[in-house]
PDB file of N, CA and C in Angstrom:
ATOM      1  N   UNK A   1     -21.450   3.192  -3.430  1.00  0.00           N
ATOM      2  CA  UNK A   1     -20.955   2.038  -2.703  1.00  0.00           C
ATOM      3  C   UNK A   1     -19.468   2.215  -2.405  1.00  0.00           C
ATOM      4  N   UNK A   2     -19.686   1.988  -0.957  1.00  0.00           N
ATOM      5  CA  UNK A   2     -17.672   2.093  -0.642  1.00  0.00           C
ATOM      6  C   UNK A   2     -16.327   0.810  -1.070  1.00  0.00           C
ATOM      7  N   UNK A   3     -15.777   1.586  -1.164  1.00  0.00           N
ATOM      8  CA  UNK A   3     -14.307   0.646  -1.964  1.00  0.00           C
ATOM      9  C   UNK A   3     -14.581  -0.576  -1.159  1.00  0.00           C
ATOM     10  N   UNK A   4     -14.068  -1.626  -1.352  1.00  0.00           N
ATOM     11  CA  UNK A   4     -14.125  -3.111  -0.626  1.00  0.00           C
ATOM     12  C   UNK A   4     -12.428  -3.044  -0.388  1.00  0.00           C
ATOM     13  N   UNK A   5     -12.472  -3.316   0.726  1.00  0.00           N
ATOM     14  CA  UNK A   5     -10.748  -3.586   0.887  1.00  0.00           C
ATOM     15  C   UNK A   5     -10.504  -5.255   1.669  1.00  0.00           C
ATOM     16  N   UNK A   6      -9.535  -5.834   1.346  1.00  0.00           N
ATOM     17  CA  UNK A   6      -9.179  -7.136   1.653  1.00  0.00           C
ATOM     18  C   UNK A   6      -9.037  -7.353   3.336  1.00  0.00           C
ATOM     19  N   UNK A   7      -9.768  -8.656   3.942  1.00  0.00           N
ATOM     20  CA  UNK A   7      -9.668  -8.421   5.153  1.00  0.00           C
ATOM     21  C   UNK A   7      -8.326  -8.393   6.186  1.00  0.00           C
ATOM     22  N   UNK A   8      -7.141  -8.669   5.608  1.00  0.00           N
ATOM     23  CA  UNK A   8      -5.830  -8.675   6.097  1.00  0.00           C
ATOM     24  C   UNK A   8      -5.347  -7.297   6.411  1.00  0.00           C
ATOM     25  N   UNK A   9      -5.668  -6.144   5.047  1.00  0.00           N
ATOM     26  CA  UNK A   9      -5.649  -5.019   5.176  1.00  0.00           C
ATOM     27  C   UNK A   9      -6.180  -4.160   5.782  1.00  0.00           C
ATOM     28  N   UNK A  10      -7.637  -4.825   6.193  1.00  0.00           N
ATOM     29  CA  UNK A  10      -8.482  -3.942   7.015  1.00  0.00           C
ATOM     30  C   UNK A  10      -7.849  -3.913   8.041  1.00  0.00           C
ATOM     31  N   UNK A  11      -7.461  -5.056   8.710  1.00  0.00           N
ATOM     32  CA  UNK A  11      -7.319  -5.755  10.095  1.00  0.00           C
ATOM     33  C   UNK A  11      -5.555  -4.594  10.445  1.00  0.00           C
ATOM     34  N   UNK A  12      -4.460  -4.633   9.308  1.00  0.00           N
ATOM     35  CA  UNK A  12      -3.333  -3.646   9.521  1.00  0.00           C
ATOM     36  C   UNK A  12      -4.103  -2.170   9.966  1.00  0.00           C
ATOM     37  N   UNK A  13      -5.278  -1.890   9.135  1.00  0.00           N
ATOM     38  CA  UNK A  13      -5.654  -0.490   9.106  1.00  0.00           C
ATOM     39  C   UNK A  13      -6.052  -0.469  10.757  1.00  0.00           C
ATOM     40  N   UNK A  14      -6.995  -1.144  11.156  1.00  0.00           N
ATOM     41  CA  UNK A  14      -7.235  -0.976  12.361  1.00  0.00           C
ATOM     42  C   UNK A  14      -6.499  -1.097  13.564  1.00  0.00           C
ATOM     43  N   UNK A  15      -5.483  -2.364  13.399  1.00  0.00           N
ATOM     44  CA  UNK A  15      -4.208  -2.378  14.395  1.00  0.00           C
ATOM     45  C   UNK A  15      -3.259  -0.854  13.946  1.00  0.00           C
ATOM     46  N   UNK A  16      -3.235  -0.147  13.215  1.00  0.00           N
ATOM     47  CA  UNK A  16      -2.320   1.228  13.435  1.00  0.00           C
ATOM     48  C   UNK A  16      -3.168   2.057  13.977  1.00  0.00           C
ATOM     49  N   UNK A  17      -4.790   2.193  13.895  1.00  0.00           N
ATOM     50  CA  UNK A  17      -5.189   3.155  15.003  1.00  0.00           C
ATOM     51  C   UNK A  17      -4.950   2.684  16.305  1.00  0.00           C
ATOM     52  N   UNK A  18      -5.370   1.433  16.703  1.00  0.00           N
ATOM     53  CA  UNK A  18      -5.551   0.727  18.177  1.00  0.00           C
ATOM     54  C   UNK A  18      -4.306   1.640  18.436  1.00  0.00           C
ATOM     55  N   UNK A  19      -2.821   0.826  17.888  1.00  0.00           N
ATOM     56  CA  UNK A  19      -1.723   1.616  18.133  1.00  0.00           C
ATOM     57  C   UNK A  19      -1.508   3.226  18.587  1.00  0.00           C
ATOM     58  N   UNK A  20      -2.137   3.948  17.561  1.00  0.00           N
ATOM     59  CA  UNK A  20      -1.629   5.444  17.550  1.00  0.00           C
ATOM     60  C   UNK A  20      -3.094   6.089  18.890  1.00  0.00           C
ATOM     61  N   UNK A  21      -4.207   5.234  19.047  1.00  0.00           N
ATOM     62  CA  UNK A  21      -5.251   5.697  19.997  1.00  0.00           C
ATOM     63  C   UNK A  21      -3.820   5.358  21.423  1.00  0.00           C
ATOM     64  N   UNK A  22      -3.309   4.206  21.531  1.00  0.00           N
ATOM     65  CA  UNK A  22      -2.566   3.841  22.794  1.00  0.00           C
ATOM     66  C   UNK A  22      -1.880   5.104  22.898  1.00  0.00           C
ATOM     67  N   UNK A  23      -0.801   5.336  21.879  1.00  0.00           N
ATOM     68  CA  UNK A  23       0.550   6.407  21.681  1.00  0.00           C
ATOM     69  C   UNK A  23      -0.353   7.374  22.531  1.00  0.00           C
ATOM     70  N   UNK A  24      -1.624   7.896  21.542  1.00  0.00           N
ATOM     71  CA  UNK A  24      -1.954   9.424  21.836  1.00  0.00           C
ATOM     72  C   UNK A  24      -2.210   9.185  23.373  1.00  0.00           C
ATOM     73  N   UNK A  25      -3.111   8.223  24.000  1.00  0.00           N
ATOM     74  CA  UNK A  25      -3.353   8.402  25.020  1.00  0.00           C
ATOM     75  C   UNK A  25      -1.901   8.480  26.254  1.00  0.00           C
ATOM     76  N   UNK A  26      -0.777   7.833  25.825  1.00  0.00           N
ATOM     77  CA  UNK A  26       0.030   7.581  26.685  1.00  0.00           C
ATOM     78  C   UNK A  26       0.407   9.197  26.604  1.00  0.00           C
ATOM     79  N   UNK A  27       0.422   9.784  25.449  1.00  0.00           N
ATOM     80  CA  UNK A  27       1.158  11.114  25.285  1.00  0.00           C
ATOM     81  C   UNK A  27       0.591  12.446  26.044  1.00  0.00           C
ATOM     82  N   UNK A  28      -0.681  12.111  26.482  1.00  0.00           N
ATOM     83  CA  UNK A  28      -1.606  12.941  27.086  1.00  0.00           C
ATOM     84  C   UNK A  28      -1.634  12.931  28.297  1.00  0.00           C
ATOM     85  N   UNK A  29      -1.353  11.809  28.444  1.00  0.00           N
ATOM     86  CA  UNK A  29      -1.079  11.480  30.542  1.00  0.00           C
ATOM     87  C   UNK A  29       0.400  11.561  30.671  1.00  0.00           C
ATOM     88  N   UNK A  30       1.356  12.084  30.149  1.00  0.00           N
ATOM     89  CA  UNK A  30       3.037  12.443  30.065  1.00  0.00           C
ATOM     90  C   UNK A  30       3.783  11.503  30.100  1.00  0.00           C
ATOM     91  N   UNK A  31       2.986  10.326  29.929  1.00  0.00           N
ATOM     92  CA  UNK A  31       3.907   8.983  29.725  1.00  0.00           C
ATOM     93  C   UNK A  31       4.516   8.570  28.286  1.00  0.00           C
ATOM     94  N   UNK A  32       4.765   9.389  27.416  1.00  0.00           N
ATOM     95  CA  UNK A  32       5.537   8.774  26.477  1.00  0.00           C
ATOM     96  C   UNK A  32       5.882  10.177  25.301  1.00  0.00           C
ATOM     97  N   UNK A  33       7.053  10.813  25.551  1.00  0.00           N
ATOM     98  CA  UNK A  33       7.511  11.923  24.696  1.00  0.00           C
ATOM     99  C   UNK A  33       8.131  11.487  23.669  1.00  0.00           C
ATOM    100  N   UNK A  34       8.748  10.449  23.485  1.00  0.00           N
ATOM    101  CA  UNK A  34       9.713   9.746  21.962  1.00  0.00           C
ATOM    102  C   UNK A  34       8.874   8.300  21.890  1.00  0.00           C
ATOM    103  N   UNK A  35       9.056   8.368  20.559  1.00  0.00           N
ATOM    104  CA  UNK A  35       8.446   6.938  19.963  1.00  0.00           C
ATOM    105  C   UNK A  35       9.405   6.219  19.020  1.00  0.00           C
ATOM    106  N   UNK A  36       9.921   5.807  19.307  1.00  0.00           N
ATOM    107  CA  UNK A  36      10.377   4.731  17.804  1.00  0.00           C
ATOM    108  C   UNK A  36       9.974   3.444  17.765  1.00  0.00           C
ATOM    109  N   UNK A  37       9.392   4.024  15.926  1.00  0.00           N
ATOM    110  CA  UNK A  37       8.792   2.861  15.260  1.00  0.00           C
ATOM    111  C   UNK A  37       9.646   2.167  14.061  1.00  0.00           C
ATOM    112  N   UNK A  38       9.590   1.196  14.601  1.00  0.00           N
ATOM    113  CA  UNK A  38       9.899  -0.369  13.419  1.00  0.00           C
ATOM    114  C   UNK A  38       9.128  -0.629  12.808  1.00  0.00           C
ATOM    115  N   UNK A  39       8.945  -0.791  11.841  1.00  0.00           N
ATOM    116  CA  UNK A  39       7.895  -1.200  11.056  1.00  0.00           C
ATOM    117  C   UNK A  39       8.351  -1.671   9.504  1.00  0.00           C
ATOM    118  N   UNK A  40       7.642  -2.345   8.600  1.00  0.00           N
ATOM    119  CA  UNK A  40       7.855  -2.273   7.664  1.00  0.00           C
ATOM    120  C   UNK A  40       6.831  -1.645   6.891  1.00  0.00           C
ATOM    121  N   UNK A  41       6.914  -1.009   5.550  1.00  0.00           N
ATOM    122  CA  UNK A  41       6.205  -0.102   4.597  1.00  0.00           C
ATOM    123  C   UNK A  41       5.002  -0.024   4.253  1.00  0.00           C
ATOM    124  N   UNK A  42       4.177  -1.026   4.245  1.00  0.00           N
ATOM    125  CA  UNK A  42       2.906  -0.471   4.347  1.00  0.00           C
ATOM    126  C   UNK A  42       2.434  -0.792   6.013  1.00  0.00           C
ATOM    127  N   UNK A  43       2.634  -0.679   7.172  1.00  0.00           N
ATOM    128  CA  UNK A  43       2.028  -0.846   8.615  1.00  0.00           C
ATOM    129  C   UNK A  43       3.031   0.508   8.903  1.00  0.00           C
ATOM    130  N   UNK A  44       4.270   1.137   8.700  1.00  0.00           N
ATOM    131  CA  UNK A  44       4.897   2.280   9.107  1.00  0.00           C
ATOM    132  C   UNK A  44       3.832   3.538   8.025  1.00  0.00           C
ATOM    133  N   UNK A  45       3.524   3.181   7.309  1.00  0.00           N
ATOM    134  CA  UNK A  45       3.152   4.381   6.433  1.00  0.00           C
ATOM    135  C   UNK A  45       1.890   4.768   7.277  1.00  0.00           C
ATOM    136  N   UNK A  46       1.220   3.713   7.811  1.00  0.00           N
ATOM    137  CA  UNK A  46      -0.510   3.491   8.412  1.00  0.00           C
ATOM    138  C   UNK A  46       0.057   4.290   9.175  1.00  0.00           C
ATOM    139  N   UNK A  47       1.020   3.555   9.913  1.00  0.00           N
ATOM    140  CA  UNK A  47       1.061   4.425  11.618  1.00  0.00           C
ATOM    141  C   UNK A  47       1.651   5.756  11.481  1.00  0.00           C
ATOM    142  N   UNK A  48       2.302   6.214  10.120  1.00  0.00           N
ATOM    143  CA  UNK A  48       2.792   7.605  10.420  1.00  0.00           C
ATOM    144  C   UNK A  48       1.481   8.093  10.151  1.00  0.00           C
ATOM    145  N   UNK A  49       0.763   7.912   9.059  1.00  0.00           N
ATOM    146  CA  UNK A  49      -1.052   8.887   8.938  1.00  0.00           C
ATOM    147  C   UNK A  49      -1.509   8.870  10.196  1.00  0.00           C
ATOM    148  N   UNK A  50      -1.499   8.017  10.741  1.00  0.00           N
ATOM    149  CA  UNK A  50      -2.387   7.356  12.291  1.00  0.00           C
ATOM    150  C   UNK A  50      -1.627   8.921  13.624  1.00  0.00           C
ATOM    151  N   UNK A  51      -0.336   8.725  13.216  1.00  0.00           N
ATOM    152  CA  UNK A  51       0.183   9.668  14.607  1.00  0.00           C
ATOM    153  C   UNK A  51       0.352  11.129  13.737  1.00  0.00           C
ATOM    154  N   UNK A  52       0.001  11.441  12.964  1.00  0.00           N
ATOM    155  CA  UNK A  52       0.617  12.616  12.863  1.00  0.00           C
ATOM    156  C   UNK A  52      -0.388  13.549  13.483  1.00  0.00           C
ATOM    157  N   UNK A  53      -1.480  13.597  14.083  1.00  0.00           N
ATOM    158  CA  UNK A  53      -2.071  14.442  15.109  1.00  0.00           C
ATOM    159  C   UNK A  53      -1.532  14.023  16.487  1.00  0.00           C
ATOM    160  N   UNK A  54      -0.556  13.680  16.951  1.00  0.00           N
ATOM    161  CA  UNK A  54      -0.092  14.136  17.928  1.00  0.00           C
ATOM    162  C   UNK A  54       0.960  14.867  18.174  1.00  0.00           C
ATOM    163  N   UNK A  55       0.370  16.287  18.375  1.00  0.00           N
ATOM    164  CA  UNK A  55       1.676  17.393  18.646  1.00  0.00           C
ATOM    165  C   UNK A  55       2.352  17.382  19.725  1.00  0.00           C
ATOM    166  N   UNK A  56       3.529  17.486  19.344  1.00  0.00           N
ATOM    167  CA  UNK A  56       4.918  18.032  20.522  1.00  0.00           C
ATOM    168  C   UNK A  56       5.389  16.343  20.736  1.00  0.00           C
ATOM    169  N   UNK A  57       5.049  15.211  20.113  1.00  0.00           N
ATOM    170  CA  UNK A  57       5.810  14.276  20.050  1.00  0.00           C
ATOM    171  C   UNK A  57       7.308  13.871  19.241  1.00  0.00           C
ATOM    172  N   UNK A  58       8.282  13.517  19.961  1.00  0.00           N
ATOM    173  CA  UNK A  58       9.566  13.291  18.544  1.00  0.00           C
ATOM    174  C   UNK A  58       9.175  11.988  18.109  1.00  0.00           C
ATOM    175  N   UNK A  59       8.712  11.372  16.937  1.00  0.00           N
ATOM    176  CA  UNK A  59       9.045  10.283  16.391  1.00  0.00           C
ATOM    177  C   UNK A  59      10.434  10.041  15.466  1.00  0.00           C
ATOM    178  N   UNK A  60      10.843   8.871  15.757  1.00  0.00           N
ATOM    179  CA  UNK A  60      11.748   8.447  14.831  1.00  0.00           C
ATOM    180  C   UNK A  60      11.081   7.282  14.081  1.00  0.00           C
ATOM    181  N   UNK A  61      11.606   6.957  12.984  1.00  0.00           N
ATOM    182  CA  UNK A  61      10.952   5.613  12.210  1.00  0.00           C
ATOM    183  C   UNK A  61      12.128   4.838  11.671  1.00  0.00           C
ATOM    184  N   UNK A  62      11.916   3.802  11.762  1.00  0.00           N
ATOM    185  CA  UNK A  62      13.287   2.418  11.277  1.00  0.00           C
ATOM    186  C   UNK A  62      12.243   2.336  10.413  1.00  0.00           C
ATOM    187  N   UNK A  63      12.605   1.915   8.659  1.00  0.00           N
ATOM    188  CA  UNK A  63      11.721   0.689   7.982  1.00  0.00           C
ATOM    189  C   UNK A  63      12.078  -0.439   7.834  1.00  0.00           C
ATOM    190  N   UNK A  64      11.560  -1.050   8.878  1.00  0.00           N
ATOM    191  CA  UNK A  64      12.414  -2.686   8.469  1.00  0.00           C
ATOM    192  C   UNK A  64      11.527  -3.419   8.698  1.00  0.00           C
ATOM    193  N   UNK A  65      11.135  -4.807   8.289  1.00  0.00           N
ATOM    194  CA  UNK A  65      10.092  -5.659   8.964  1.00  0.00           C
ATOM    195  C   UNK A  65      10.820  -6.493   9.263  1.00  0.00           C
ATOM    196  N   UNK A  66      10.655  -6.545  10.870  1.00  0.00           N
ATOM    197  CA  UNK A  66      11.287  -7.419  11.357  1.00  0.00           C
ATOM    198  C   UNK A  66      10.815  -8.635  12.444  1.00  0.00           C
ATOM    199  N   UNK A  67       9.316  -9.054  11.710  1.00  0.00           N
ATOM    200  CA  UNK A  67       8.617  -9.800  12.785  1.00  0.00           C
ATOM    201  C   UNK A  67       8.589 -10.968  12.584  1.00  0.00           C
ATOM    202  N   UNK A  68       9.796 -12.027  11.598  1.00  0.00           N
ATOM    203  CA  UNK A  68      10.073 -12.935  11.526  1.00  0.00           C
ATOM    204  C   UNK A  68      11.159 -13.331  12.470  1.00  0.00           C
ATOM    205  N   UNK A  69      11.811 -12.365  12.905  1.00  0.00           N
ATOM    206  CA  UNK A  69      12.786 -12.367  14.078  1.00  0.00           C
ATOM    207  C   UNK A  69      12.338 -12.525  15.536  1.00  0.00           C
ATOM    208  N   UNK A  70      13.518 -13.461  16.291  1.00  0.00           N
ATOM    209  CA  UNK A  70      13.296 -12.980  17.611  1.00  0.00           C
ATOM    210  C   UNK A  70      14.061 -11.867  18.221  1.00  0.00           C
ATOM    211  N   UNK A  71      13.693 -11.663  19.382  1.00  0.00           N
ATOM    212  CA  UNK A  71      14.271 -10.603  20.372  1.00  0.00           C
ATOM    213  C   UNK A  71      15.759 -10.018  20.180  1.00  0.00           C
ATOM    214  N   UNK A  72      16.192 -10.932  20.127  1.00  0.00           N
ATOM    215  CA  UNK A  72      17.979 -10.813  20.153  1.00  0.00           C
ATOM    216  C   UNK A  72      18.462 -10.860  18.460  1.00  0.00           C
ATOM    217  N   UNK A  73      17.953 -11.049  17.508  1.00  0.00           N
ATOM    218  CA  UNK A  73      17.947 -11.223  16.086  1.00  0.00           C
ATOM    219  C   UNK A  73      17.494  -9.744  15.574  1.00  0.00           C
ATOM    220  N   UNK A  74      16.627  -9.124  16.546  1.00  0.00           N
ATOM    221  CA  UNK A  74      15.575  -8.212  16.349  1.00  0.00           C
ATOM    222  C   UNK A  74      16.503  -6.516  16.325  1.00  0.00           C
ATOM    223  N   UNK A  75      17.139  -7.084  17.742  1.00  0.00           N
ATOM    224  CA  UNK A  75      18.169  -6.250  18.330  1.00  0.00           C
ATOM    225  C   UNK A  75      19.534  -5.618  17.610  1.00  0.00           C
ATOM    226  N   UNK A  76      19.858  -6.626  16.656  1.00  0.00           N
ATOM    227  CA  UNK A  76      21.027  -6.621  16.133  1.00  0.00           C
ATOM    228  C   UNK A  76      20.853  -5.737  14.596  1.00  0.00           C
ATOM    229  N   UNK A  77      19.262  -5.544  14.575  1.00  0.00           N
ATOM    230  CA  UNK A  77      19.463  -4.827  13.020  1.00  0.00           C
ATOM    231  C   UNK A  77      18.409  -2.878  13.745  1.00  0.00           C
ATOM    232  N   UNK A  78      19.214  -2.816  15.182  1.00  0.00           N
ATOM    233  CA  UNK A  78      18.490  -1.400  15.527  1.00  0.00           C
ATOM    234  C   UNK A  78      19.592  -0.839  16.020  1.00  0.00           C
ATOM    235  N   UNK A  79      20.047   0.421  15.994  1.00  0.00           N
ATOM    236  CA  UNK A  79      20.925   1.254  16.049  1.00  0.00           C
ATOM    237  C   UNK A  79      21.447   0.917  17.886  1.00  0.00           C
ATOM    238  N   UNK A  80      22.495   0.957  18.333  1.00  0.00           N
ATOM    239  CA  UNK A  80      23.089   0.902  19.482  1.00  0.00           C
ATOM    240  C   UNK A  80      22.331   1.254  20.567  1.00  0.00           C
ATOM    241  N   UNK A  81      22.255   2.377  20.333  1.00  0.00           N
ATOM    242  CA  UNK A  81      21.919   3.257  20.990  1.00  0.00           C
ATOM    243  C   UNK A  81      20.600   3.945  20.647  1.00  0.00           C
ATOM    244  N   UNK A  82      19.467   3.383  21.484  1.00  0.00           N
ATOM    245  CA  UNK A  82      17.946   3.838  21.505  1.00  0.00           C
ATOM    246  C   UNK A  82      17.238   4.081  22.624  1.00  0.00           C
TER     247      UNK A  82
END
């Protein structure tokens, strides 16, 4: 019998493939060579397992969770220049 996992967790597990299926596909039609991801620690960890079969991509990764923020709140804790 397989592990039982909590449905909140399932639901992260599956939103980082949806995610990394989008990435790969954008990466295949030449629409997207750099990625940076925000995330916080367990949804960045998903999505780095999730992308690491896509070769010749640069990822960068922020760990921050920052989805209690808005836009401009959001802005102020990401490097200048991205």
């Amino acid at each position: 019998m397989g592990t039982k996992v909590e449905p909140g967790k399932q639901e992260t597990i599956r939103f980082a493939r949806q995610v990394a299926d989008h990435v790969q596909a954008a990466h295949n039609e030449g629409r997207c060579e750099r990625l940076l991801l925000v995330a916080g620690p367990p949804l960045l960890g998903l999505l780095r397992e999730n992308l690491k079969t896509v070769p010749g991509m640069k990822i960068t990764e922020i760990e921050k969770k920052l989805g209690q923020y808005d836009a401009l709140e959001i802005r102020k804790h990401l490097p200048k220049r991205i």
